[in-house]
C-alpha atoms as a PDB file:
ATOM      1  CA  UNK A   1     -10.744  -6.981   9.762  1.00  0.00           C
ATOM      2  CA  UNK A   2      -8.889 -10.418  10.310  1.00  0.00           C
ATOM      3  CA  UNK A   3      -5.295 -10.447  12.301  1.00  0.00           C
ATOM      4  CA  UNK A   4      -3.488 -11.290   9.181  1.00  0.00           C
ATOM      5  CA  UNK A   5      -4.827  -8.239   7.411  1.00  0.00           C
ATOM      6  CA  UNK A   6      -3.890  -5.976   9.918  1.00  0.00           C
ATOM      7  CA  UNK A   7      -0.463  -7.826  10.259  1.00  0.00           C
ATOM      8  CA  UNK A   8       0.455  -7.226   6.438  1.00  0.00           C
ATOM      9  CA  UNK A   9      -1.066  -3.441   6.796  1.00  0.00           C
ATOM     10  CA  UNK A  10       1.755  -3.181   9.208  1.00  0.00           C
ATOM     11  CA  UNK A  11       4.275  -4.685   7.224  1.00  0.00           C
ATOM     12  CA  UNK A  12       3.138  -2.608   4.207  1.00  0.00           C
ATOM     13  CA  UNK A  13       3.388   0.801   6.307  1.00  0.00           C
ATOM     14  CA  UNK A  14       7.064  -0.061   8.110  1.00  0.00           C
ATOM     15  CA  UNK A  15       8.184  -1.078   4.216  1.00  0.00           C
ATOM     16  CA  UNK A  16       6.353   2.562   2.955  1.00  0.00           C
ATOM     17  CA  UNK A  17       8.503   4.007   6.264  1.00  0.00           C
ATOM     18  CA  UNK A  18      11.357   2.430   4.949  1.00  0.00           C
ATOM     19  CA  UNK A  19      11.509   3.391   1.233  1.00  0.00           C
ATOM     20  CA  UNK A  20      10.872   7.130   2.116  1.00  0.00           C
ATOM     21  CA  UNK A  21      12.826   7.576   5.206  1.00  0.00           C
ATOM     22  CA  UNK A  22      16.220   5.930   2.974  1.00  0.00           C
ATOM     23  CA  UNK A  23      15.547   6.101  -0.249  1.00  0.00           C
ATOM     24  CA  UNK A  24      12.888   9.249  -1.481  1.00  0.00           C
ATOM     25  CA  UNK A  25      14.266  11.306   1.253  1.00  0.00           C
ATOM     26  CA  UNK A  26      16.918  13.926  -0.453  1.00  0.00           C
ATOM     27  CA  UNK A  27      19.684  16.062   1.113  1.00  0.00           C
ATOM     28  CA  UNK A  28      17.363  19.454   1.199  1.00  0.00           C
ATOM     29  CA  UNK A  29      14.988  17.539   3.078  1.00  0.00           C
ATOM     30  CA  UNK A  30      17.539  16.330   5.632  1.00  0.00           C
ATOM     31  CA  UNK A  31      18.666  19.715   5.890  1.00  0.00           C
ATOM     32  CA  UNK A  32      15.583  21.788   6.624  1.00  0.00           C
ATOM     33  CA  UNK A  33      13.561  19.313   8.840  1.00  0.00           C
ATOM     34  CA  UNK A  34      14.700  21.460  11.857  1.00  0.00           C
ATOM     35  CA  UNK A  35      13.661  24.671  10.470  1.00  0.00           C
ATOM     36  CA  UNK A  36       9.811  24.627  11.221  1.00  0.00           C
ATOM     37  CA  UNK A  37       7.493  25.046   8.477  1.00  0.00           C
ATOM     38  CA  UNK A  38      10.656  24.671   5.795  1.00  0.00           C
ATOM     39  CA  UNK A  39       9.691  23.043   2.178  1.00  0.00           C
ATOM     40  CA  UNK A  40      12.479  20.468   2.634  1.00  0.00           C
ATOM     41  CA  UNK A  41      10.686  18.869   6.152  1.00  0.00           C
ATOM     42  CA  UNK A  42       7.064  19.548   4.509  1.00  0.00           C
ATOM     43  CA  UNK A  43       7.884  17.912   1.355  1.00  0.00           C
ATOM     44  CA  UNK A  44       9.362  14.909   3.234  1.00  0.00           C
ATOM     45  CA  UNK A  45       6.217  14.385   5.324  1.00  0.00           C
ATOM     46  CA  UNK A  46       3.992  14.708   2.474  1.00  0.00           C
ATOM     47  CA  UNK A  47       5.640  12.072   0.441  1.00  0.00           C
ATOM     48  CA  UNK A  48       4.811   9.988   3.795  1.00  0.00           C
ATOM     49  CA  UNK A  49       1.323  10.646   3.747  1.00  0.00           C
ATOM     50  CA  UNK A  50       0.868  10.117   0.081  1.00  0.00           C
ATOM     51  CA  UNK A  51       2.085   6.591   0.997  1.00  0.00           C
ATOM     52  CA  UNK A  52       0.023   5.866   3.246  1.00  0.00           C
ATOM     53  CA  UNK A  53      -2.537   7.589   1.160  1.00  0.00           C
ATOM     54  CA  UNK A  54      -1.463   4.912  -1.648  1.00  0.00           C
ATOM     55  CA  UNK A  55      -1.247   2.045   0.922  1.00  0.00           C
ATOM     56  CA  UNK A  56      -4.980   2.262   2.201  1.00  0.00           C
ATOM     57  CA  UNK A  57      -6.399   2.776  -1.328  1.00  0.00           C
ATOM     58  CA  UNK A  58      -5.269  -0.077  -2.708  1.00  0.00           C
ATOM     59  CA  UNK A  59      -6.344  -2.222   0.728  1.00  0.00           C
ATOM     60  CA  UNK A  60      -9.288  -0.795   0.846  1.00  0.00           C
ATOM     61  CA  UNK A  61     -10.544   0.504  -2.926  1.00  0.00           C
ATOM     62  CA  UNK A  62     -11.773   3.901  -4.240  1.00  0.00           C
ATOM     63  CA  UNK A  63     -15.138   4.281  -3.075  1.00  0.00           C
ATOM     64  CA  UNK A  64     -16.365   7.781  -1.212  1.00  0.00           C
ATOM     65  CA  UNK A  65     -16.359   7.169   2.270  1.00  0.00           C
ATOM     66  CA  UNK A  66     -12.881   5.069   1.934  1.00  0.00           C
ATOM     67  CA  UNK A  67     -11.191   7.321   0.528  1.00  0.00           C
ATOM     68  CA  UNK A  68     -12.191   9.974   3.290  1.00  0.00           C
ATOM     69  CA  UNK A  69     -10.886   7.727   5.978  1.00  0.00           C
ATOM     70  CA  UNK A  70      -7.689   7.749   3.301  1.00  0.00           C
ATOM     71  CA  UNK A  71      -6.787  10.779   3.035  1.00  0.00           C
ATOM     72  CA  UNK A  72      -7.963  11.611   6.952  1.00  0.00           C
ATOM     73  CA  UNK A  73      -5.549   8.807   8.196  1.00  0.00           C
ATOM     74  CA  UNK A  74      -2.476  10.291   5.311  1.00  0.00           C
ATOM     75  CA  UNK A  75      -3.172  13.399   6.483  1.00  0.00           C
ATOM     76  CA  UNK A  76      -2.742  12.504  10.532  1.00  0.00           C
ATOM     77  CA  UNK A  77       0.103  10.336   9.413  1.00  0.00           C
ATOM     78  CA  UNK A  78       1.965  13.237   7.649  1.00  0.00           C
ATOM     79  CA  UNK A  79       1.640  15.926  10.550  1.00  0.00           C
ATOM     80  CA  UNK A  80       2.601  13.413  13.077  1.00  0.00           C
ATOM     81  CA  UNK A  81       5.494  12.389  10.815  1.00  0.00           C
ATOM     82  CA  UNK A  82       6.774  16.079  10.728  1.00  0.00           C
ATOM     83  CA  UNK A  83       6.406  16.796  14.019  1.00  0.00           C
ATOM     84  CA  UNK A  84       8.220  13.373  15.220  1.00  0.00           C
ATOM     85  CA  UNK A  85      11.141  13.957  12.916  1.00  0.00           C
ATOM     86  CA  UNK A  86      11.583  18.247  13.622  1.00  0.00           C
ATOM     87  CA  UNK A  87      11.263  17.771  17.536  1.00  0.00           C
ATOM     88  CA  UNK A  88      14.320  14.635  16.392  1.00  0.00           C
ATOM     89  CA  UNK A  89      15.887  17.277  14.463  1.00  0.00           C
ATOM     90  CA  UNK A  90      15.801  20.172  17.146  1.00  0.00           C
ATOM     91  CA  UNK A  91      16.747  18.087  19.921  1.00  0.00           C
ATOM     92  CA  UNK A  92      19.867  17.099  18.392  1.00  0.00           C
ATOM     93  CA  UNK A  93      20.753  20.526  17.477  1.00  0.00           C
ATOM     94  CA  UNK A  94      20.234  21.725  20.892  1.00  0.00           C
ATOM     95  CA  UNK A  95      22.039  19.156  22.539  1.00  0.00           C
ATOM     96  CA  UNK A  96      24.564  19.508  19.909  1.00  0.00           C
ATOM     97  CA  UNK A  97      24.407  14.897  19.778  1.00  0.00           C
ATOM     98  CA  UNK A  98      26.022  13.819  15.856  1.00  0.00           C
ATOM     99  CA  UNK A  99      26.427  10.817  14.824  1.00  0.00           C
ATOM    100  CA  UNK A 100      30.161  10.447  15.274  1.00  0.00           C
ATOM    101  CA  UNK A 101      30.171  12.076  18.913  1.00  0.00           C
ATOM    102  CA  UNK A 102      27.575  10.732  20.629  1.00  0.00           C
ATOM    103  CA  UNK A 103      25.211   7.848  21.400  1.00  0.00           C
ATOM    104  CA  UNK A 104      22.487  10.086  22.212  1.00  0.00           C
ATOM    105  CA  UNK A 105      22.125  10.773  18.529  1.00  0.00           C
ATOM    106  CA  UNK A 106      21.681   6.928  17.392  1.00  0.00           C
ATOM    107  CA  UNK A 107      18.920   6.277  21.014  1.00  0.00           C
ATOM    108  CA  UNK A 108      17.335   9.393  19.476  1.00  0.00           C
ATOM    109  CA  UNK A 109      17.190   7.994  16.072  1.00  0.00           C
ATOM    110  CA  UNK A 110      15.883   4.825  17.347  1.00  0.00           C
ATOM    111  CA  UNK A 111      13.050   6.634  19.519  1.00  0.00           C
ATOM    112  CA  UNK A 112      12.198   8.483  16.398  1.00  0.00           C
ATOM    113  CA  UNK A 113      11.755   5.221  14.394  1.00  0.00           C
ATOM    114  CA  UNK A 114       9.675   3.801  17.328  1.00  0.00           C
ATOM    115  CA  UNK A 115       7.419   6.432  17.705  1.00  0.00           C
ATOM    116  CA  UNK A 116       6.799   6.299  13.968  1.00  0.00           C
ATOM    117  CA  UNK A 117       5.884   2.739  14.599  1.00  0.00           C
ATOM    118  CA  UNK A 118       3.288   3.814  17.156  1.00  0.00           C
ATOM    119  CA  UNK A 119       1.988   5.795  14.571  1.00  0.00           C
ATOM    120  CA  UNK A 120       0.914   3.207  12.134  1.00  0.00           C
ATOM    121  CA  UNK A 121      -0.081   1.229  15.070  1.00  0.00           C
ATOM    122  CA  UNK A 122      -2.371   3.816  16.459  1.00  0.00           C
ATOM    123  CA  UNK A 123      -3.740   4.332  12.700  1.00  0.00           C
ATOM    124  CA  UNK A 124      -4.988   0.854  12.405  1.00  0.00           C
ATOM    125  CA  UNK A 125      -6.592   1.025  15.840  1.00  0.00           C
ATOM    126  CA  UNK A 126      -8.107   3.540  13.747  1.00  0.00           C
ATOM    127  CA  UNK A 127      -9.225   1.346  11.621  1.00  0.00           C
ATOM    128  CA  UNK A 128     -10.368  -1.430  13.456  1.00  0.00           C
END
């Protein structure tokens, strides 16, 4: 796979990260990420992998074996996705860290964003 490919599968999975993280993720969801094994977290991480589901399918095409590596790699990317953003959610809680009272709470939002950027890293080593 050429450097530029892998470049814009990067771009395409940060702008997937984006849309679902701030725009298809709803007040429920928010709300019940800390609670393990709660609809609202599940849901959340689901609609991740079904991006990245959506993302590597149209790369890569329909064809058997890709679309085992597909779901595979959506699959890892949505149980790493809940686990990154409950262990986010429990730490703050336990810490008691908000938004308006401490800094913690943004360097833990930002280590949560990073490590989800790992992620898609590590999934097109993956690939390569």
């Amino acid at each position: 796979m050429h450097h530029y490919a892998l470049l814009c599968l990067f771009v395409l999975f940060i702008g997937k990260h984006f849309i679902v993280d701030y725009a298809l993720q709803y007040p429920y969801m928010i709300e019940q990420k800390g609670t393990y094994g709660a609809r609202g977290g599940i849901e959340h991480a689901g609609i991740h992998g079904l991006g990245t589901l959506a993302i590597l399918m149209l790369v890569f095409g329909w064809s058997g074996h890709n679309l085992l590596i597909a779901t595979e790699l959506a699959i890892f990317d949505a149980v790493v996705h809940y686990h990154i953003d409950w262990a986010k959610v429990v730490i703050n809680e336990r810490f008691n860290w908000k938004p308006e009272s401490s800094d913690k709470f943004w360097w833990l939002l930002g280590f949560d964003q990073y490590l989800h950027a790992l992620t898609y890293i590590l999934m097109i080593g993956m690939l390569v």
